[in-house]
N, C-alpha and C. Protein backbone atom coordinates (compact mmCIF):
# COMPACT_ATOMS: atom_id res chain seq x y z
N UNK A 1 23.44 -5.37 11.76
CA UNK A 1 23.25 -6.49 10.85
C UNK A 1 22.35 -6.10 9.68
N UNK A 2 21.30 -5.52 9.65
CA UNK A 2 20.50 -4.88 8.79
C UNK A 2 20.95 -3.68 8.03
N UNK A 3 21.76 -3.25 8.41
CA UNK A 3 22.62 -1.91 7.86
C UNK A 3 23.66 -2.62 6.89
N UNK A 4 24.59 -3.52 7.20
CA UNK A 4 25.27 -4.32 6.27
C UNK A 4 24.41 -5.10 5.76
N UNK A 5 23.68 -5.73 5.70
CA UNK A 5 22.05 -6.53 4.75
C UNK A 5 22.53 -5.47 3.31
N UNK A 6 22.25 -4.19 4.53
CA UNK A 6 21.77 -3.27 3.27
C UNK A 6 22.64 -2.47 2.18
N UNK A 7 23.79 -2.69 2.84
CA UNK A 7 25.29 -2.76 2.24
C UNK A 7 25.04 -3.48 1.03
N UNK A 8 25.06 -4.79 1.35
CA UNK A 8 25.10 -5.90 0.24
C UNK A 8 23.81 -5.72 -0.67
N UNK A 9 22.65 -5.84 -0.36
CA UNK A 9 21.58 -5.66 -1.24
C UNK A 9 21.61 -4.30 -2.13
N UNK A 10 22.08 -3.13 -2.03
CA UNK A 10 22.05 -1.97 -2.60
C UNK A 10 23.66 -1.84 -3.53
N UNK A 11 24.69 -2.64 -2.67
CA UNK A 11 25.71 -2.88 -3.18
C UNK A 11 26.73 -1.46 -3.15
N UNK A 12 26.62 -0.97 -2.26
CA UNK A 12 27.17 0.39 -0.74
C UNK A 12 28.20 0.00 -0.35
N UNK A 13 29.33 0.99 -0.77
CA UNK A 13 30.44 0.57 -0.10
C UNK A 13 31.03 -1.04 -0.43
N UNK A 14 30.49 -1.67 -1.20
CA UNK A 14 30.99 -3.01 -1.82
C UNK A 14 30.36 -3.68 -2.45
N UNK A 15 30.72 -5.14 -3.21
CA UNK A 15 29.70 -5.42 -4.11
C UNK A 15 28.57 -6.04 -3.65
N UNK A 16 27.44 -5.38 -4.86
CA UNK A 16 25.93 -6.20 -4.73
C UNK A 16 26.19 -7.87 -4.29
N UNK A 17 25.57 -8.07 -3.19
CA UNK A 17 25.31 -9.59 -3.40
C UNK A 17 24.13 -9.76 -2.33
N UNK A 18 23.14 -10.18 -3.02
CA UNK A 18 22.12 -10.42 -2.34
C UNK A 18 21.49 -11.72 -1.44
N UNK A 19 22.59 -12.45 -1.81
CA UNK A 19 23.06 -14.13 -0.89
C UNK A 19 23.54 -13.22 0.48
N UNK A 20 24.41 -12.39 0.32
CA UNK A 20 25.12 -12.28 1.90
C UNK A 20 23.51 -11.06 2.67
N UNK A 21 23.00 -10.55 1.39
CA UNK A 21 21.95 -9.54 2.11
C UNK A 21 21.38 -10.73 2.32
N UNK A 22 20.56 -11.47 2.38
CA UNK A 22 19.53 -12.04 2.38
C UNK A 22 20.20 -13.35 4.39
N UNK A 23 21.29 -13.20 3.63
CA UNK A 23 21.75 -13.75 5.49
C UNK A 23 21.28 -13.14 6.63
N UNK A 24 22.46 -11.71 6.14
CA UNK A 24 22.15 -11.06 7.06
C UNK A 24 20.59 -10.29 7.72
N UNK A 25 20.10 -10.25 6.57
CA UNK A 25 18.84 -9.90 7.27
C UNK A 25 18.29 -11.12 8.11
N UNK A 26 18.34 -12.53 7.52
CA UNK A 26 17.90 -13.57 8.66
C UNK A 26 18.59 -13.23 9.99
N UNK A 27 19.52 -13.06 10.30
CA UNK A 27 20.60 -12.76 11.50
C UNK A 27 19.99 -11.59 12.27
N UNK A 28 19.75 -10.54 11.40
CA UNK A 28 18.72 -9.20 11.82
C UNK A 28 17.58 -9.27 12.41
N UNK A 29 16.99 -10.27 12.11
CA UNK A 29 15.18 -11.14 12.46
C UNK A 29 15.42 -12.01 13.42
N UNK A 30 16.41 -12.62 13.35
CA UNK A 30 16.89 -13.47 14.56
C UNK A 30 16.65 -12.81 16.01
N UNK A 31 17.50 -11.44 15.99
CA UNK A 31 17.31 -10.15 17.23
C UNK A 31 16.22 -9.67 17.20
N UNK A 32 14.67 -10.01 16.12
CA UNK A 32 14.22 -9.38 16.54
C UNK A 32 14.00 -7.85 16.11
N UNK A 33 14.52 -7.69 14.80
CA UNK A 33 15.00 -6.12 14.42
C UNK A 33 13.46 -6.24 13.21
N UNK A 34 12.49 -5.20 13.92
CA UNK A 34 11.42 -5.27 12.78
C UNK A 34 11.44 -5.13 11.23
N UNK A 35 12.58 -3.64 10.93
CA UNK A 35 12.49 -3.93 9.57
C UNK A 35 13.08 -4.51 8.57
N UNK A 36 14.03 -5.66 9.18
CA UNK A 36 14.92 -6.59 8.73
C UNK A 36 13.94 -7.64 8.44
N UNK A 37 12.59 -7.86 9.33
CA UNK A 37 11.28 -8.88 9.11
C UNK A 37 10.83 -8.19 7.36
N UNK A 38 10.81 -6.50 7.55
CA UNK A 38 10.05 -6.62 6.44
C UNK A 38 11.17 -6.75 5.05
N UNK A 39 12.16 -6.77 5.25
CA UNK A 39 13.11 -6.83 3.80
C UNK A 39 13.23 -8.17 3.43
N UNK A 40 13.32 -8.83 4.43
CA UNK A 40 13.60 -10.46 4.17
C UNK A 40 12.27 -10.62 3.58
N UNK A 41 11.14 -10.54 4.35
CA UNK A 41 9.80 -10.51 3.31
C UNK A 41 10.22 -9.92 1.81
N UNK A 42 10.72 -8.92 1.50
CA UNK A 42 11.42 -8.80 0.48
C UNK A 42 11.77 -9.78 -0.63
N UNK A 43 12.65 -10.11 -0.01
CA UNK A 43 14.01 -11.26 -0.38
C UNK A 43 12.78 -12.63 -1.24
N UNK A 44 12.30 -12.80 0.28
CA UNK A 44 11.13 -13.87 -0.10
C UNK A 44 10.50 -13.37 -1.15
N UNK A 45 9.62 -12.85 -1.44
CA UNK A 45 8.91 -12.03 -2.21
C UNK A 45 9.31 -12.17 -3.86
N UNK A 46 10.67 -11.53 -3.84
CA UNK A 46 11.24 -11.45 -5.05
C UNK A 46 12.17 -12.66 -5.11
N UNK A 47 12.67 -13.28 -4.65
CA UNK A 47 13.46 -14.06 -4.73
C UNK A 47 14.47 -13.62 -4.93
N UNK A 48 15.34 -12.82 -3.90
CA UNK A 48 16.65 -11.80 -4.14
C UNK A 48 17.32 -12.77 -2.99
N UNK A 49 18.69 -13.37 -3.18
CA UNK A 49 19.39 -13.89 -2.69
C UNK A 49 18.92 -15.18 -2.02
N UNK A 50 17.61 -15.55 -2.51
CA UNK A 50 17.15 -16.49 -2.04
C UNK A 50 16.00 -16.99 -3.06
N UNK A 51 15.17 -18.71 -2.69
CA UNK A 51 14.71 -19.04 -3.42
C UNK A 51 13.25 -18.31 -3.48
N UNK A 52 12.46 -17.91 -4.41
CA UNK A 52 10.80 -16.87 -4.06
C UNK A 52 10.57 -17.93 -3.31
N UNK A 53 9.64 -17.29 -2.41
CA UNK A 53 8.40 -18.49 -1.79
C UNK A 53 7.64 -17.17 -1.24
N UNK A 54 6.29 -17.36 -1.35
CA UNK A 54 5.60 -16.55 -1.02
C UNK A 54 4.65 -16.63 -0.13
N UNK A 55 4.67 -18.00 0.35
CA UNK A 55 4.32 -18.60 1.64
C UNK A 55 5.03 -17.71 2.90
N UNK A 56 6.20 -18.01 2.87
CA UNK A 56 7.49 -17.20 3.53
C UNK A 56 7.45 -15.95 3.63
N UNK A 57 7.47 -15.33 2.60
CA UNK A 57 7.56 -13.57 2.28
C UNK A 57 6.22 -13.04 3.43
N UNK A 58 4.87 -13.94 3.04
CA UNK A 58 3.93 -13.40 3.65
C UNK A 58 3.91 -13.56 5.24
N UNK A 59 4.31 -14.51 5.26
CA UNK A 59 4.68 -14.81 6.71
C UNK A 59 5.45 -13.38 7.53
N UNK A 60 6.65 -13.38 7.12
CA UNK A 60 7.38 -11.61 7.45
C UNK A 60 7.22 -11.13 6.65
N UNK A 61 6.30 -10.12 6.13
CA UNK A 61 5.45 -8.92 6.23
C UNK A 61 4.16 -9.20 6.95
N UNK A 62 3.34 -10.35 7.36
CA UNK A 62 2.81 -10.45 8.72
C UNK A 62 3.56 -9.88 9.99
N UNK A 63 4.82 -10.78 10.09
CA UNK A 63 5.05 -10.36 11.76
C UNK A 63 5.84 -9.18 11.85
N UNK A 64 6.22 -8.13 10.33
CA UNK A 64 6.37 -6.97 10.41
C UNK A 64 5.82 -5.90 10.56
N UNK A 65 4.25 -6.57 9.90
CA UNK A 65 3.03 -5.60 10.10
C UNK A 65 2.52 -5.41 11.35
N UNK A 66 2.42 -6.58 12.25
CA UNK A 66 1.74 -6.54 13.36
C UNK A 66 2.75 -6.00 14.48
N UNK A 67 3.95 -5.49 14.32
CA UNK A 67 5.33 -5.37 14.94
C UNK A 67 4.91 -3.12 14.32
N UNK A 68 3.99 -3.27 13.36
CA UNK A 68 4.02 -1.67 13.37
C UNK A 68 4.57 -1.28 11.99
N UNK A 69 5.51 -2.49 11.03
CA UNK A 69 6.15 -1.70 10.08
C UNK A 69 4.93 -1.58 8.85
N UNK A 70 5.36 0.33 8.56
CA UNK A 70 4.33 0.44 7.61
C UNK A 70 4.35 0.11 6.42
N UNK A 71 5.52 -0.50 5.68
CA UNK A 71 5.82 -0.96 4.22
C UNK A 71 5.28 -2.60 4.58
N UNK A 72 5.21 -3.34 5.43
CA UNK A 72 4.69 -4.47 5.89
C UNK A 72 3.20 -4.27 5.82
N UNK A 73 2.44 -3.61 6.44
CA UNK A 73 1.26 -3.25 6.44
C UNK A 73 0.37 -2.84 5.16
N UNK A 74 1.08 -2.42 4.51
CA UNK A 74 0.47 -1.99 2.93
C UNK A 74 1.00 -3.28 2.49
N UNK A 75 1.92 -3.89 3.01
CA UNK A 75 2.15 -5.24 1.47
C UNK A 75 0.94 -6.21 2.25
N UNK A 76 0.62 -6.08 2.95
CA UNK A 76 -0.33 -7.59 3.79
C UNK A 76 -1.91 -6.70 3.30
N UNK A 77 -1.84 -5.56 3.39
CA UNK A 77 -3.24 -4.78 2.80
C UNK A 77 -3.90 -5.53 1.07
N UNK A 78 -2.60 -5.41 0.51
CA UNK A 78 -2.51 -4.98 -0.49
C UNK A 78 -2.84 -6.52 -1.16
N UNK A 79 -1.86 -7.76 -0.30
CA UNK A 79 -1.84 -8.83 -0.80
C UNK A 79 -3.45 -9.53 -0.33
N UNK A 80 -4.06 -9.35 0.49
CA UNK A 80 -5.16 -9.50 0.91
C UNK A 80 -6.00 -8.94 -0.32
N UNK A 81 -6.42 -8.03 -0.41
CA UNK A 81 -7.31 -7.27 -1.66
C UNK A 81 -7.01 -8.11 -2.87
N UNK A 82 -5.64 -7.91 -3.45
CA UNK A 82 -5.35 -8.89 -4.32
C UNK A 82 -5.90 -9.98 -4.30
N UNK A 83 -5.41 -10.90 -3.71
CA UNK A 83 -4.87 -12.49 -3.53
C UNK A 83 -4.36 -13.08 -4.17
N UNK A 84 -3.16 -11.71 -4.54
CA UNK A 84 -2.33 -13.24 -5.18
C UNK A 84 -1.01 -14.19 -4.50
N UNK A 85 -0.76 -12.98 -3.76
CA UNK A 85 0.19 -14.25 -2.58
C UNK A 85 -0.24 -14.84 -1.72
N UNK A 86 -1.44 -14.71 -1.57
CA UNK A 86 -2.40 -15.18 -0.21
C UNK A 86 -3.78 -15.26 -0.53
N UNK A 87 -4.43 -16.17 -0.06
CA UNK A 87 -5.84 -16.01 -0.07
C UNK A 87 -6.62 -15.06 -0.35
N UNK A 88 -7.32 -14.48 -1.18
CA UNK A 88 -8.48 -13.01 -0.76
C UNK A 88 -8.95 -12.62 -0.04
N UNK A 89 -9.10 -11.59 1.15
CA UNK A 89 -9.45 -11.46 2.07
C UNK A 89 -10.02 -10.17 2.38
N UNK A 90 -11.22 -9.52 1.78
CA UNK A 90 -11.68 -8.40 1.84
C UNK A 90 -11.87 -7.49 2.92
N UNK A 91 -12.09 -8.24 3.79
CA UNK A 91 -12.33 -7.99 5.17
C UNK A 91 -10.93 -7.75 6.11
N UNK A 92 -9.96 -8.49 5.77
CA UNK A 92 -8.55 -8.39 6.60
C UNK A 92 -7.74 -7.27 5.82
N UNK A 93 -8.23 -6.96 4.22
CA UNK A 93 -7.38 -6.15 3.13
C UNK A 93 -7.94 -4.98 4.16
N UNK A 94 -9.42 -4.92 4.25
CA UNK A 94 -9.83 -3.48 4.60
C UNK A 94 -9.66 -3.04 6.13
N UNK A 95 -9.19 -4.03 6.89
CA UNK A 95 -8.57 -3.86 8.36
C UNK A 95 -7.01 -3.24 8.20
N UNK A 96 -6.01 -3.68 7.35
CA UNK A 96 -4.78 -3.55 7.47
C UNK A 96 -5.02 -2.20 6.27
N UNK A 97 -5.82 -1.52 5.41
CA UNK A 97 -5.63 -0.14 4.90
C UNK A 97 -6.08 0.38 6.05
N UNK A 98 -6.89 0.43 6.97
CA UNK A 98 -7.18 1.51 8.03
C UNK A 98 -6.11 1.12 8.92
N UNK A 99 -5.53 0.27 9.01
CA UNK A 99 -4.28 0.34 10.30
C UNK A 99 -3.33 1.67 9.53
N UNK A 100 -2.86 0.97 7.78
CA UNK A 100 -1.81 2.02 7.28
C UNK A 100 -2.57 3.07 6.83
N UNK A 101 -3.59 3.51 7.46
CA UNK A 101 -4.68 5.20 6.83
C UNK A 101 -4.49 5.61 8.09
N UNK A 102 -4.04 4.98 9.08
CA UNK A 102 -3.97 5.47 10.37
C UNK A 102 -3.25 6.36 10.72
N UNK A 103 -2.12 5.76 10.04
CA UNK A 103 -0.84 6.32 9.81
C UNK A 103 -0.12 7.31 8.63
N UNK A 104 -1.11 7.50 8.14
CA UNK A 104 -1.07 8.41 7.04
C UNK A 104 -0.54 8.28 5.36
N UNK A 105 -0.48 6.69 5.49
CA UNK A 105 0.08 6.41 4.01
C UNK A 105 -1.28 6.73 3.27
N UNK A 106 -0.54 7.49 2.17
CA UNK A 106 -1.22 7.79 0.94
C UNK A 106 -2.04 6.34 0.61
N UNK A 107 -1.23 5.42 -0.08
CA UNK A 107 -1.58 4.14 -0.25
C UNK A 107 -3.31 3.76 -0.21
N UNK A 108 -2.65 3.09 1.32
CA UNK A 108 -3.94 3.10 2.22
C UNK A 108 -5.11 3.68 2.54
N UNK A 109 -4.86 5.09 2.44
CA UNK A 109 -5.92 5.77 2.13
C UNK A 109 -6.97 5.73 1.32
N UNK A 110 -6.19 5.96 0.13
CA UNK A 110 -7.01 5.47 -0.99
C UNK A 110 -7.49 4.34 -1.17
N UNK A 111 -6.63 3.28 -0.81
CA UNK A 111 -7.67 1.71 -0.54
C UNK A 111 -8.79 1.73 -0.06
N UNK A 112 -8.24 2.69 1.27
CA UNK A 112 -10.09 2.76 2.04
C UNK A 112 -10.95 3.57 0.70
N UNK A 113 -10.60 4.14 0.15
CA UNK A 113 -11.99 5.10 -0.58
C UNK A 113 -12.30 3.81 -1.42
N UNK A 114 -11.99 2.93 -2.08
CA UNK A 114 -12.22 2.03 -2.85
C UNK A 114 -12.74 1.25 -1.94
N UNK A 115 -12.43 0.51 -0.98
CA UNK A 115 -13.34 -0.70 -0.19
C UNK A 115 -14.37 0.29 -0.11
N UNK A 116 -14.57 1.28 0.36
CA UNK A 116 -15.94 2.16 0.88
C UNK A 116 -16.37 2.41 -0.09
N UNK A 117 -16.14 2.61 -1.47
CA UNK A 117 -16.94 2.96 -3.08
C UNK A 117 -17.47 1.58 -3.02
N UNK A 118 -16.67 0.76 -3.28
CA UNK A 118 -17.03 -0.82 -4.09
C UNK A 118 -17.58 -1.85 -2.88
N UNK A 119 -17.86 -1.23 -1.49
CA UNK A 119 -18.20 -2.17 -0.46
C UNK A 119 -17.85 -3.60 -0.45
N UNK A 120 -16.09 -3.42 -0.69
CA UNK A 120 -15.24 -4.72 -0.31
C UNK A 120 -14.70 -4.62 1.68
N UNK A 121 -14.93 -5.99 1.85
CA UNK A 121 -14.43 -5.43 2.92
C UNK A 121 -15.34 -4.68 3.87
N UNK A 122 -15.96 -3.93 3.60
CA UNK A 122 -16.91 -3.08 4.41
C UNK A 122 -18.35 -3.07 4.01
N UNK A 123 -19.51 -2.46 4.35
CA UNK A 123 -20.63 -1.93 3.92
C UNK A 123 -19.79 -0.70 3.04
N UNK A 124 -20.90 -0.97 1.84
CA UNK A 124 -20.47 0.14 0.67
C UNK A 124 -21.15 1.46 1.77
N UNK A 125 -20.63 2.81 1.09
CA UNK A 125 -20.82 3.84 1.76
C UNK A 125 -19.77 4.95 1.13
N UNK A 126 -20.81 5.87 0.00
CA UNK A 126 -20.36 6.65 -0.66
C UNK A 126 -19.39 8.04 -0.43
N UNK A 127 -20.34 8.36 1.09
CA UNK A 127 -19.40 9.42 1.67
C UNK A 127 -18.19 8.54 2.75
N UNK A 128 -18.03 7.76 2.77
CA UNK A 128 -16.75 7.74 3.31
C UNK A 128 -15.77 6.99 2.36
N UNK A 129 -16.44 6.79 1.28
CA UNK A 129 -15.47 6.72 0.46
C UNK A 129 -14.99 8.32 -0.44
N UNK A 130 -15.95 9.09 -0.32
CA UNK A 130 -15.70 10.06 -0.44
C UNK A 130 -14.23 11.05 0.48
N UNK A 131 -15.31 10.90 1.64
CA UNK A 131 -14.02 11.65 2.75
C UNK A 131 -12.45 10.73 2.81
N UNK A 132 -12.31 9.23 2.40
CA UNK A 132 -11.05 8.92 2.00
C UNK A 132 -10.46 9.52 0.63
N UNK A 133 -11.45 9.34 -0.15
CA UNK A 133 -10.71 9.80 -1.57
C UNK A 133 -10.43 11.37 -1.68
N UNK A 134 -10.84 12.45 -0.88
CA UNK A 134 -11.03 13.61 -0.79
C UNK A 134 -9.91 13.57 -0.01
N UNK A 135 -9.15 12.85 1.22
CA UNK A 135 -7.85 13.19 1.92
C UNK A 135 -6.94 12.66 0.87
N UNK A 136 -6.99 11.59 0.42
CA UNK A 136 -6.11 11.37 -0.35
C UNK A 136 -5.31 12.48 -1.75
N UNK A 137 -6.55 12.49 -2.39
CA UNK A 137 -6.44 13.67 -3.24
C UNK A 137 -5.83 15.15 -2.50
N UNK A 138 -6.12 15.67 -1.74
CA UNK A 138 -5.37 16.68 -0.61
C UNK A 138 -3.72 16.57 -0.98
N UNK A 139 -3.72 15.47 -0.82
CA UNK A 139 -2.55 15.03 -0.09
C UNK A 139 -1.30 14.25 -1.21
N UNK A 140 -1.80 14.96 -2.79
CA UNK A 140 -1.08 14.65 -4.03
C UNK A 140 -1.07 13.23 -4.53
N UNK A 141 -2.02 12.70 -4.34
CA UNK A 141 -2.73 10.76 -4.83
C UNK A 141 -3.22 11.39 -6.27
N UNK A 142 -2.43 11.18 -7.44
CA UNK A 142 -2.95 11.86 -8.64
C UNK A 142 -4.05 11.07 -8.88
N UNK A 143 -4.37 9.90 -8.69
CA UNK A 143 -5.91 9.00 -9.18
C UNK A 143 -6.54 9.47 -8.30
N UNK A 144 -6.52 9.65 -6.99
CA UNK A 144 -7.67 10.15 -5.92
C UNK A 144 -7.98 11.28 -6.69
N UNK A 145 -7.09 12.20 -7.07
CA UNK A 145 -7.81 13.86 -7.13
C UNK A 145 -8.61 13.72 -8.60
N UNK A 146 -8.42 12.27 -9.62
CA UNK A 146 -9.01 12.23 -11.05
C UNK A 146 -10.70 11.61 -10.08
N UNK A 147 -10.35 10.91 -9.28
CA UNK A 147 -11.89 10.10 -8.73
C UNK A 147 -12.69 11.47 -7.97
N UNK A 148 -11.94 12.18 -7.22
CA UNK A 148 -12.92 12.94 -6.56
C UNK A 148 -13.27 14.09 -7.31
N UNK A 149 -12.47 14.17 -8.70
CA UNK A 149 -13.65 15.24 -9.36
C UNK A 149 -14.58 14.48 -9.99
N UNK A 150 -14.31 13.39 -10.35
CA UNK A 150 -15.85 12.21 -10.74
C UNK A 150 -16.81 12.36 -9.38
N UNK A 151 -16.39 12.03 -8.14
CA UNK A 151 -17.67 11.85 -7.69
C UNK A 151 -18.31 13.50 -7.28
N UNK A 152 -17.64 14.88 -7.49
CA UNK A 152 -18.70 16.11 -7.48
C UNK A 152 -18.88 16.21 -8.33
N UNK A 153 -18.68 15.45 -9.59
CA UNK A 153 -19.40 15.49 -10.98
C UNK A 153 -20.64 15.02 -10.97
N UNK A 154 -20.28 13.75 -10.41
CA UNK A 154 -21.84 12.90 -10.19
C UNK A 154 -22.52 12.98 -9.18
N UNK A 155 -21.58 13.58 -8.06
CA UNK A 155 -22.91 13.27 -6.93
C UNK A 155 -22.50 12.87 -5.84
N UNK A 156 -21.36 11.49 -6.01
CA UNK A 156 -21.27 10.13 -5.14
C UNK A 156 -20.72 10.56 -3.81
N UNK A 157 -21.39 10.43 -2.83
CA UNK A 157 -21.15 10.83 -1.59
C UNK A 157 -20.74 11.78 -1.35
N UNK A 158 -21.04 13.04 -1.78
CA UNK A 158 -21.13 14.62 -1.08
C UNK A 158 -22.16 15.45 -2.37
N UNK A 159 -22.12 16.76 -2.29
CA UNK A 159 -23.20 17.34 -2.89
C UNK A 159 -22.61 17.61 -4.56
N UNK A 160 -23.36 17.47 -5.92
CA UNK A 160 -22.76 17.33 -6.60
C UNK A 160 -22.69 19.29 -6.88
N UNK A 161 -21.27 19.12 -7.44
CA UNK A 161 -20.75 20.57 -7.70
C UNK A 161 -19.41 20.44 -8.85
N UNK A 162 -20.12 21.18 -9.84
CA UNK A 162 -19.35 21.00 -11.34
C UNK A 162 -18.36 21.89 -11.03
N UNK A 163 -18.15 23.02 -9.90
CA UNK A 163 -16.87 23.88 -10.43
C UNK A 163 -15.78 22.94 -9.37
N UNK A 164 -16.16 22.54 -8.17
CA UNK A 164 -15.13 21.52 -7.79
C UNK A 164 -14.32 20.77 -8.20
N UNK A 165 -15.78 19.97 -9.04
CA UNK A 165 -15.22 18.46 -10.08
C UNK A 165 -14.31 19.45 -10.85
N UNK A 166 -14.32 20.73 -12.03
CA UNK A 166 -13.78 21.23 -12.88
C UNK A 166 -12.51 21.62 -11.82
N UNK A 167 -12.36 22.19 -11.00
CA UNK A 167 -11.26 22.15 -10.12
C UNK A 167 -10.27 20.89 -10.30
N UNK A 168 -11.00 19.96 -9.93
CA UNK A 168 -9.95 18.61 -9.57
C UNK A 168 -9.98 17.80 -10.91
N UNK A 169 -10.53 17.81 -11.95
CA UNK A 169 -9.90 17.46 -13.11
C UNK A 169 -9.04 18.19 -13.84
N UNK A 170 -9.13 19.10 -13.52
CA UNK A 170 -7.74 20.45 -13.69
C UNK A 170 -6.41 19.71 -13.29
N UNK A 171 -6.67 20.25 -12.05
CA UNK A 171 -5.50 19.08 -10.87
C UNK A 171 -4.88 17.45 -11.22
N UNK A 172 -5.90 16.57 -11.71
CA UNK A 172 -5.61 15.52 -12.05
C UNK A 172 -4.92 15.86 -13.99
N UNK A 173 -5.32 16.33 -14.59
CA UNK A 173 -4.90 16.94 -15.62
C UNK A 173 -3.17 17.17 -15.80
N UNK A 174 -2.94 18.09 -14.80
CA UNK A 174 -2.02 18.85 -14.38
C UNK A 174 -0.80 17.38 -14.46
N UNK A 175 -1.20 16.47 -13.50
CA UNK A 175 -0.24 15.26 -12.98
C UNK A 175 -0.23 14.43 -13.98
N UNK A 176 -1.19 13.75 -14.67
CA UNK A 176 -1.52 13.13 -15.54
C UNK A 176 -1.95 12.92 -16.99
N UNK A 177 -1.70 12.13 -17.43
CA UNK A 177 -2.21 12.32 -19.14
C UNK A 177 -3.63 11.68 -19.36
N UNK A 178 -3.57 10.53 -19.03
CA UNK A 178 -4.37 9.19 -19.49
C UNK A 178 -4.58 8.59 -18.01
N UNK A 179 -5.83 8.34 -17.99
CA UNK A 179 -6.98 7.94 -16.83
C UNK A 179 -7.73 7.33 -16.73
N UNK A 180 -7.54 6.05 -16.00
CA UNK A 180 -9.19 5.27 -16.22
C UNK A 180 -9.63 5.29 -15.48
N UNK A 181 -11.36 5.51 -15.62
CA UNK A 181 -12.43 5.28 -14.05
C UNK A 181 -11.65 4.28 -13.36
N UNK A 182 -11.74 4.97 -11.77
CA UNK A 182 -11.68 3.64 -11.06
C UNK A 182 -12.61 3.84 -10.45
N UNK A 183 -13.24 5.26 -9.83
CA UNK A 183 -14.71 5.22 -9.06
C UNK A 183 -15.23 5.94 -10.01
């Protein structure tokens, strides 16, 4: 049922129509099929074959997130930090980036180095916003690797060291043109 959803929504093998995707994924969620919870969150979301409501959307990417799906988990992270589909929630934003840092999304990762820079969500705490922004950057996050040569430039939670920082603004260089502080 989710495989033809995805027929119709991508418009595979026949035409786009996002009325019959947007069924079938209800039919998909019906069984119980997790990532049919998070597309219909989708659907909701954007209002693809259906009316937006974002009441709805958040609802499944909730019971997709807590079901394990990781594109669910970064959208409930993400909408939390925000608030714009949901309430603000610093504290639940910075629970659901360490569920998806758990798991190794880039994303998330970097969220954590920001709740841990800007002490949203958490007690501020420079080196572990450090040691997030430092995996992230590893791990090709072109803004992580522009932030973590800022913080061995300055200092911010590990020892400050100019040929590092000159290292990773190299690196961020390399990916990027134009950069704004974020830490």
């Amino acid at each position: 049922m989710s495989n033809l959803a995805g027929c119709y929504y991508n418009g595979n093998g026949t035409e786009k129509n996002l009325a019959k995707a947007f069924h079938w994924y209800q039919k998909a969620v019906e069984k119980d099929y997790i990532n049919a919870m998070g597309y219909l969150a989708h659907c909701y979301y954007y209002g693809n074959g259906t009316e937006k409501n974002l009441e709805k959307a958040f609802h499944w990417y909730q019971k997709a997130a807590e079901n394990g799906s990781e594109n669910a988990i970064l959208a409930i992270a993400a909408g939390y930090y925000n608030g714009k589909e949901i309430e603000k929630n610093l504290e639940k934003a910075f629970y659901w980036y360490q569920k998806a840092a758990e798991n190794g999304n880039l994303h998330a990762i970097y969220g954590l180095a920001i709740c841990y820079h800007n002490g949203e969500g958490t007690k501020k705490n420079l080196e572990k916003a450090f040691h997030w922004c430092q995996k992230a950057a590893e791990n090709g996050n072109k803004i992580a690797m522009f932030n973590l040569a800022g913080c061995y430039y300055n200092g911010n939670g590990t020892e400050k060291n100019l040929a590092k920082a000159f290292h990773w603004y190299q690196k961020a260089a390399e990916n990027i043109i134009l950069m704004q502080w974020v830490i």
